[in-house]
Protein backbone atom coordinates (compact mmCIF):
# COMPACT_ATOMS: atom_id res chain seq x y z
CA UNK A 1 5.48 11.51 18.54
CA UNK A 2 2.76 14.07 18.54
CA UNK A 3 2.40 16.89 16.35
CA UNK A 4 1.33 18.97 19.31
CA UNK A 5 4.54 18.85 21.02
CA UNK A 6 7.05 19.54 17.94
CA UNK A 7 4.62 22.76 17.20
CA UNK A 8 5.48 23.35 20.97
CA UNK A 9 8.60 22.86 21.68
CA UNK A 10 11.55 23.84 18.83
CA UNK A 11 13.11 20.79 17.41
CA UNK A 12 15.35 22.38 14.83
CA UNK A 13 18.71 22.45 16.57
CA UNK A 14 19.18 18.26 16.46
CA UNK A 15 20.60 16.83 13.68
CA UNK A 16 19.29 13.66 14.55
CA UNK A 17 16.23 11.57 15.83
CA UNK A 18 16.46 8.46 16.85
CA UNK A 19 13.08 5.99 16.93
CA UNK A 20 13.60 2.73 18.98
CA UNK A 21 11.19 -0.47 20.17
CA UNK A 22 8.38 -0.02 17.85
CA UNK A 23 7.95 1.07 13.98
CA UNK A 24 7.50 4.45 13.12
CA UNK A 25 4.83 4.75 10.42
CA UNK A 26 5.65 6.93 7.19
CA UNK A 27 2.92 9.45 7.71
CA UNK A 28 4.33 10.37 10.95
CA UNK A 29 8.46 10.38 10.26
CA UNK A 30 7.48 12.15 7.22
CA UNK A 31 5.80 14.72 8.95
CA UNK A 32 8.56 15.10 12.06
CA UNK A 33 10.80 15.68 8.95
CA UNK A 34 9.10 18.21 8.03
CA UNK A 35 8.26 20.10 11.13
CA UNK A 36 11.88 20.05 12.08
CA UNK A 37 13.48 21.61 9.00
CA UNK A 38 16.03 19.15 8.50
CA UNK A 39 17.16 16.32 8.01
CA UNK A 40 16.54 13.12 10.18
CA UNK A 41 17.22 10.04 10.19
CA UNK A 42 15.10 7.14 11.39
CA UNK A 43 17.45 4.01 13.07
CA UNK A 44 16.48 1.02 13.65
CA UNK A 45 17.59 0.07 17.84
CA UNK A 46 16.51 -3.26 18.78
CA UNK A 47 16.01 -4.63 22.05
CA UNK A 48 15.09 -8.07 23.36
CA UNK A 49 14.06 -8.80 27.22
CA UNK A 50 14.14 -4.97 27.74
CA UNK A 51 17.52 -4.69 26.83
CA UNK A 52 18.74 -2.57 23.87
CA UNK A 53 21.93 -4.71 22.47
CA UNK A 54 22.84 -2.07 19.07
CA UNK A 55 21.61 0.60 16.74
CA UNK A 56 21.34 -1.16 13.87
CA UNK A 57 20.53 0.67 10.87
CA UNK A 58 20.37 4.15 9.72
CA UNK A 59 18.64 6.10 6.65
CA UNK A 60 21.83 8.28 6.81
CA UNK A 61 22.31 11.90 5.95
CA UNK A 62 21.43 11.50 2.39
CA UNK A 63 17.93 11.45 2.99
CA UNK A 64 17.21 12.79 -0.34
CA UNK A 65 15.86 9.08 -1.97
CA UNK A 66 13.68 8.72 0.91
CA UNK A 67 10.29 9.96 0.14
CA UNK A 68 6.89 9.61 2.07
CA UNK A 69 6.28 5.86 1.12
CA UNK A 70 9.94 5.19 1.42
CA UNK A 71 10.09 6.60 5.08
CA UNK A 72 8.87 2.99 6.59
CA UNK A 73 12.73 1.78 5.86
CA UNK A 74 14.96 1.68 8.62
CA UNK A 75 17.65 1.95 5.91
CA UNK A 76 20.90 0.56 6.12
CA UNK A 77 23.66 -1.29 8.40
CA UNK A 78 25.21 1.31 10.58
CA UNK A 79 28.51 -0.69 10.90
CA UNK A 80 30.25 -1.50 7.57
CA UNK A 81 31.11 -4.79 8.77
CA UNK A 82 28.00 -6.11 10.27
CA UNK A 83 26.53 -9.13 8.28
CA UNK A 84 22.71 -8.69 8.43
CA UNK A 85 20.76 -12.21 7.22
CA UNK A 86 17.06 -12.59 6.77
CA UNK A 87 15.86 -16.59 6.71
CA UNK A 88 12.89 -17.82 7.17
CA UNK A 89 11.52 -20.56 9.34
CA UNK A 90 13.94 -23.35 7.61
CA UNK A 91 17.21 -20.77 8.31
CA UNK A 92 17.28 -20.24 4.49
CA UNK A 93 18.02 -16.65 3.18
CA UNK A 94 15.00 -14.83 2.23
CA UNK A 95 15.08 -12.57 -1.73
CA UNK A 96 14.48 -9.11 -1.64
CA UNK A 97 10.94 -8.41 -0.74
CA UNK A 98 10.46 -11.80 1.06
CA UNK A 99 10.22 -11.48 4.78
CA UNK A 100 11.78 -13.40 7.32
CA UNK A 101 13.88 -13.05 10.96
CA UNK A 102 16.46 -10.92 10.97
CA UNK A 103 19.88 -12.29 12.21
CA UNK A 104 22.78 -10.17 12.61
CA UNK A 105 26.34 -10.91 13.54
CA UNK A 106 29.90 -8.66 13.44
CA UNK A 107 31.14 -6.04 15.99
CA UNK A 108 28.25 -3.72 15.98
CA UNK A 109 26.59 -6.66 18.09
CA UNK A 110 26.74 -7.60 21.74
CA UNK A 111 28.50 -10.43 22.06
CA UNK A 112 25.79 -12.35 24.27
CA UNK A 113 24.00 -11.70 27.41
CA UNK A 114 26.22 -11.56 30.94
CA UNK A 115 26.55 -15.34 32.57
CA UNK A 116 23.05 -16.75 30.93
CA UNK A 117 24.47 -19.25 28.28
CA UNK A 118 20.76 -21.14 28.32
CA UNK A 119 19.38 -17.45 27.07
CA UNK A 120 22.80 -17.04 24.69
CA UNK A 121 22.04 -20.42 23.38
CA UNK A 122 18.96 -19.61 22.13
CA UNK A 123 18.98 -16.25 20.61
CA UNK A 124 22.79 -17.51 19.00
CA UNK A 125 22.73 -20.05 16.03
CA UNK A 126 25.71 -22.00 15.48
CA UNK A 127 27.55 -19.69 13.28
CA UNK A 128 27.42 -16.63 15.81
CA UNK A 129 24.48 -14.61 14.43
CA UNK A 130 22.34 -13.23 16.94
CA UNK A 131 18.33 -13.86 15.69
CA UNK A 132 16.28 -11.17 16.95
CA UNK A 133 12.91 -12.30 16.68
CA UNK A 134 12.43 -9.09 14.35
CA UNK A 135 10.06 -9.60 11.53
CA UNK A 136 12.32 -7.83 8.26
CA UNK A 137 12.44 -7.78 4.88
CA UNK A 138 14.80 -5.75 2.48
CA UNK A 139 13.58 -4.09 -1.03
CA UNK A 140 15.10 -3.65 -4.30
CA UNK A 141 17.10 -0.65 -3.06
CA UNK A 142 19.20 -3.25 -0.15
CA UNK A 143 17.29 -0.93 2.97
CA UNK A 144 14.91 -2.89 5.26
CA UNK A 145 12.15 -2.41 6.21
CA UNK A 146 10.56 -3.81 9.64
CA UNK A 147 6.90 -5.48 9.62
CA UNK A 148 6.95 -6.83 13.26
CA UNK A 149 7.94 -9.29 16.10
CA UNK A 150 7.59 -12.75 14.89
CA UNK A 151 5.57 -13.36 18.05
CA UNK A 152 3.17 -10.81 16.41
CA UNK A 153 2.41 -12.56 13.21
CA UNK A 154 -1.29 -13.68 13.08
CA UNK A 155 -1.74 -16.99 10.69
CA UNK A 156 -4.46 -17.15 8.74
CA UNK A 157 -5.25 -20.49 7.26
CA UNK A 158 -1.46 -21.12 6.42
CA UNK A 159 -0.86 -17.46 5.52
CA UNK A 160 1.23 -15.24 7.54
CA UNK A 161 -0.32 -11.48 8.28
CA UNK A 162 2.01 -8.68 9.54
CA UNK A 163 -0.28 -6.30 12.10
CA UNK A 164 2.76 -3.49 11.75
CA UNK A 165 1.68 -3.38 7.89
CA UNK A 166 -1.96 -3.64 8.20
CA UNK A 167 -1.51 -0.99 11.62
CA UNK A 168 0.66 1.36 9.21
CA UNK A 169 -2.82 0.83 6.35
CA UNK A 170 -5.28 1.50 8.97
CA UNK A 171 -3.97 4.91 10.81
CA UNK A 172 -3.90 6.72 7.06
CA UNK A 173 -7.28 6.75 8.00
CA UNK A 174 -7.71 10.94 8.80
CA UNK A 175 -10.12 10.13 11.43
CA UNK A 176 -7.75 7.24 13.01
CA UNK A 177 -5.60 7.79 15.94
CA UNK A 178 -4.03 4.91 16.96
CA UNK A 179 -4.75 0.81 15.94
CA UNK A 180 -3.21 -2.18 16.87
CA UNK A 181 -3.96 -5.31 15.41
CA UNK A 182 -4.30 -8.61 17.22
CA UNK A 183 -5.55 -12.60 15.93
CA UNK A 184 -8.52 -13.51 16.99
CA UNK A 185 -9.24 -17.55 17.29
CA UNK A 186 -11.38 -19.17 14.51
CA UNK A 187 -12.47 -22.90 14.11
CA UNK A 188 -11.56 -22.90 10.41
CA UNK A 189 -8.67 -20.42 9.67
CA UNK A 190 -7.02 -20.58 13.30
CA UNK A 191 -7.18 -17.00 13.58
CA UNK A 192 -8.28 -14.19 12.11
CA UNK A 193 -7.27 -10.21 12.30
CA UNK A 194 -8.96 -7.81 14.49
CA UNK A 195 -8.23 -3.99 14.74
CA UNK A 196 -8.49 -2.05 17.64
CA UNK A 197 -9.25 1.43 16.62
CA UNK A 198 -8.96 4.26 18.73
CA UNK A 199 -10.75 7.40 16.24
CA UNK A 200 -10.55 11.04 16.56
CA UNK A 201 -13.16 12.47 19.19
CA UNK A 202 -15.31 8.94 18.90
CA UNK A 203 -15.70 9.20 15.26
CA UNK A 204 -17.55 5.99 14.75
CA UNK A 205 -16.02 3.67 11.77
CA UNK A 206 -16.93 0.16 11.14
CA UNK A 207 -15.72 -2.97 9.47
CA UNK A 208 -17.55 -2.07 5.56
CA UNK A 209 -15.96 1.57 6.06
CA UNK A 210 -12.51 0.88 7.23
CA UNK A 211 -12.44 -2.13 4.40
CA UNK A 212 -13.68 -0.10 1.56
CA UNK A 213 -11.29 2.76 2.84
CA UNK A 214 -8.01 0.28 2.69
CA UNK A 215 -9.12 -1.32 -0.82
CA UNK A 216 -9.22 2.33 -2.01
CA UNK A 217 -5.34 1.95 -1.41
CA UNK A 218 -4.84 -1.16 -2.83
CA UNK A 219 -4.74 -3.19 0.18
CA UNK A 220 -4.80 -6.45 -0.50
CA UNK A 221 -7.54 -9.35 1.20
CA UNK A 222 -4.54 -10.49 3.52
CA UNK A 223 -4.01 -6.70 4.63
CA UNK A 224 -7.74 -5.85 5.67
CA UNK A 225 -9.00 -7.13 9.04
CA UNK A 226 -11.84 -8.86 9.42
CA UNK A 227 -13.24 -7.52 12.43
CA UNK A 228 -13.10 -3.67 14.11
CA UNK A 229 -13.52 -3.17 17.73
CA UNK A 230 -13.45 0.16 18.42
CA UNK A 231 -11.65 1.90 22.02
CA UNK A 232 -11.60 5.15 23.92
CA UNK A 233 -8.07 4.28 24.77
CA UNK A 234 -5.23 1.68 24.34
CA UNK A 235 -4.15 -0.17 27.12
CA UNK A 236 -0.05 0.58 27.50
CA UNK A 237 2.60 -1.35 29.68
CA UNK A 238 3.64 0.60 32.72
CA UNK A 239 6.09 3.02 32.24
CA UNK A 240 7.07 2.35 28.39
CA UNK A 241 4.10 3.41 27.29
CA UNK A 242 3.37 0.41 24.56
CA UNK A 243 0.63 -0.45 23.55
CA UNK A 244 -0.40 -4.06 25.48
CA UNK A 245 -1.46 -6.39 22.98
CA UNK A 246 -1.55 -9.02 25.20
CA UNK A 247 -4.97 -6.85 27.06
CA UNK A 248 -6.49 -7.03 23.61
CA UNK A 249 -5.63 -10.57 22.89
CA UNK A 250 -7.54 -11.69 26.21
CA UNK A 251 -10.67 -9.68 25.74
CA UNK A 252 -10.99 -10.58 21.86
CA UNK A 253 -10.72 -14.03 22.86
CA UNK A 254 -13.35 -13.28 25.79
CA UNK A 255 -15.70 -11.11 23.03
CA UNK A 256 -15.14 -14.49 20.56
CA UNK A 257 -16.14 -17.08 23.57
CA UNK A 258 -18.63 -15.20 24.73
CA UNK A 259 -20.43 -15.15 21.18
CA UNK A 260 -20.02 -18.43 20.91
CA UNK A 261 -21.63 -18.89 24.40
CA UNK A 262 -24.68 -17.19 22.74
């Protein structure tokens, strides 16, 4: 959502925004908040295949507890009686602060996809909760908070990098626009992370830069890429307007083979 158009257009008769299919960083729900003069809240829809099946979770109207680092939650079950699980790759339940998948199951779910039981079968486990493939973990306070697609997650040497959180890191850069963050192939970690940096007017920021800039932060080794390509624009999916990772995937592995090839 750009600034541009909520300076534009007046936003303060809705009581409500809604946010669905991708994560909304904190710098920019903080500032919608803001702009709009009242309160918001931030829900968590999820989709799978294209199709949205529930809004999930909601901040709620007492956004009061929610402050600028806090505004990356998605908050809370929106229906009392959904059961919301987080388990990692051996279907154990995650702790607090430990992510995993997120399964759901109760009424505020769809009950399964119309006459494909193959599809059903594999998005159901055997106790009824739906796995969405979202990447999730919850904090101390019970609200979760979404780092990605499990597709997503880049594996580095054994360890498990979320782009969402080291995207969310990179565009508190003032001079970033927009970055998505893809794994590039290595012979000795299996992959690496690369950010794709779009910057404001062509502002030219390397790897040393962008690294020093996130340690500033306390980013950790695991949340700082390790390569920067820099782009005058992101490639989207037709009429959704995503950003296509899979374009950057196939020309970082192109840039990596064709370095190799030299």
């Amino acid at each position: 959502m750009k600034g541009t158009v909520l300076v534009r257009n007046s936003v303060r008769s809705p009581s409500v925004l809604n946010a669905s299919r991708v994560p909304i960083p904190g710098r920019s729900t903080s500032s919608t908040s803001e702009r709009a003069g009242r309160e918001t809240t931030w829900p968590l829809t999820t989709s799978r295949a294209g199709r949205v099946y529930s809004a999930m979770t909601s901040i709620g109207e007492n956004t009061d507890r929610y402050s600028y680092g806090q505004c990356r939650t998605v908050g809370r079950p929106t229906c009392p009686y959904d059961t919301f699980r987080i388990i990692d790759r051996e279907g154990k339940e995650c702790p607090a602060n430990v992510p995993g998948e997120l399964s759901v199951k109760g009424p505020g779910v769809f009950s399964g996809y119309y006459r494909a039981p193959e599809e059903n079968q594999q998005v159901f486990d055997r106790e009824g909760f739906f796995r969405t493939g979202d990447q999730v973990m919850m904090d101390d306070a019970g609200d979760i908070i979404l780092t990605g697609r499990i597709k997503d997650i880049i594996v580095r040497g054994g360890e498990n990098i979320s782009p969402v959180e080291m995207e969310n890191l990179i565009i508190a850069h003032p001079d970033v626009v927009v970055a998505a963050v893809v794994g590039m192939p290595d012979p000795v970690m299996g992959e690496r992370a690369c950010a794709y940096i779009q910057t404001r007017g062509g502002i030219e920021i390397d790897l040393e830069e962008m690294t020093a800039f996130l340690k500033d932060r306390g980013a950790s080794v695991l949340q700082c890429p390790e390569r920067v390509e820099l782009i005058d624009e992101m490639p989207v999916t037709g009429a959704k307007g995503l950003i296509d990772k899979k374009v950057l995937l196939a020309d970082i592995r192109e840039r990596v083979l064709g370095e190799k090839g030299d």
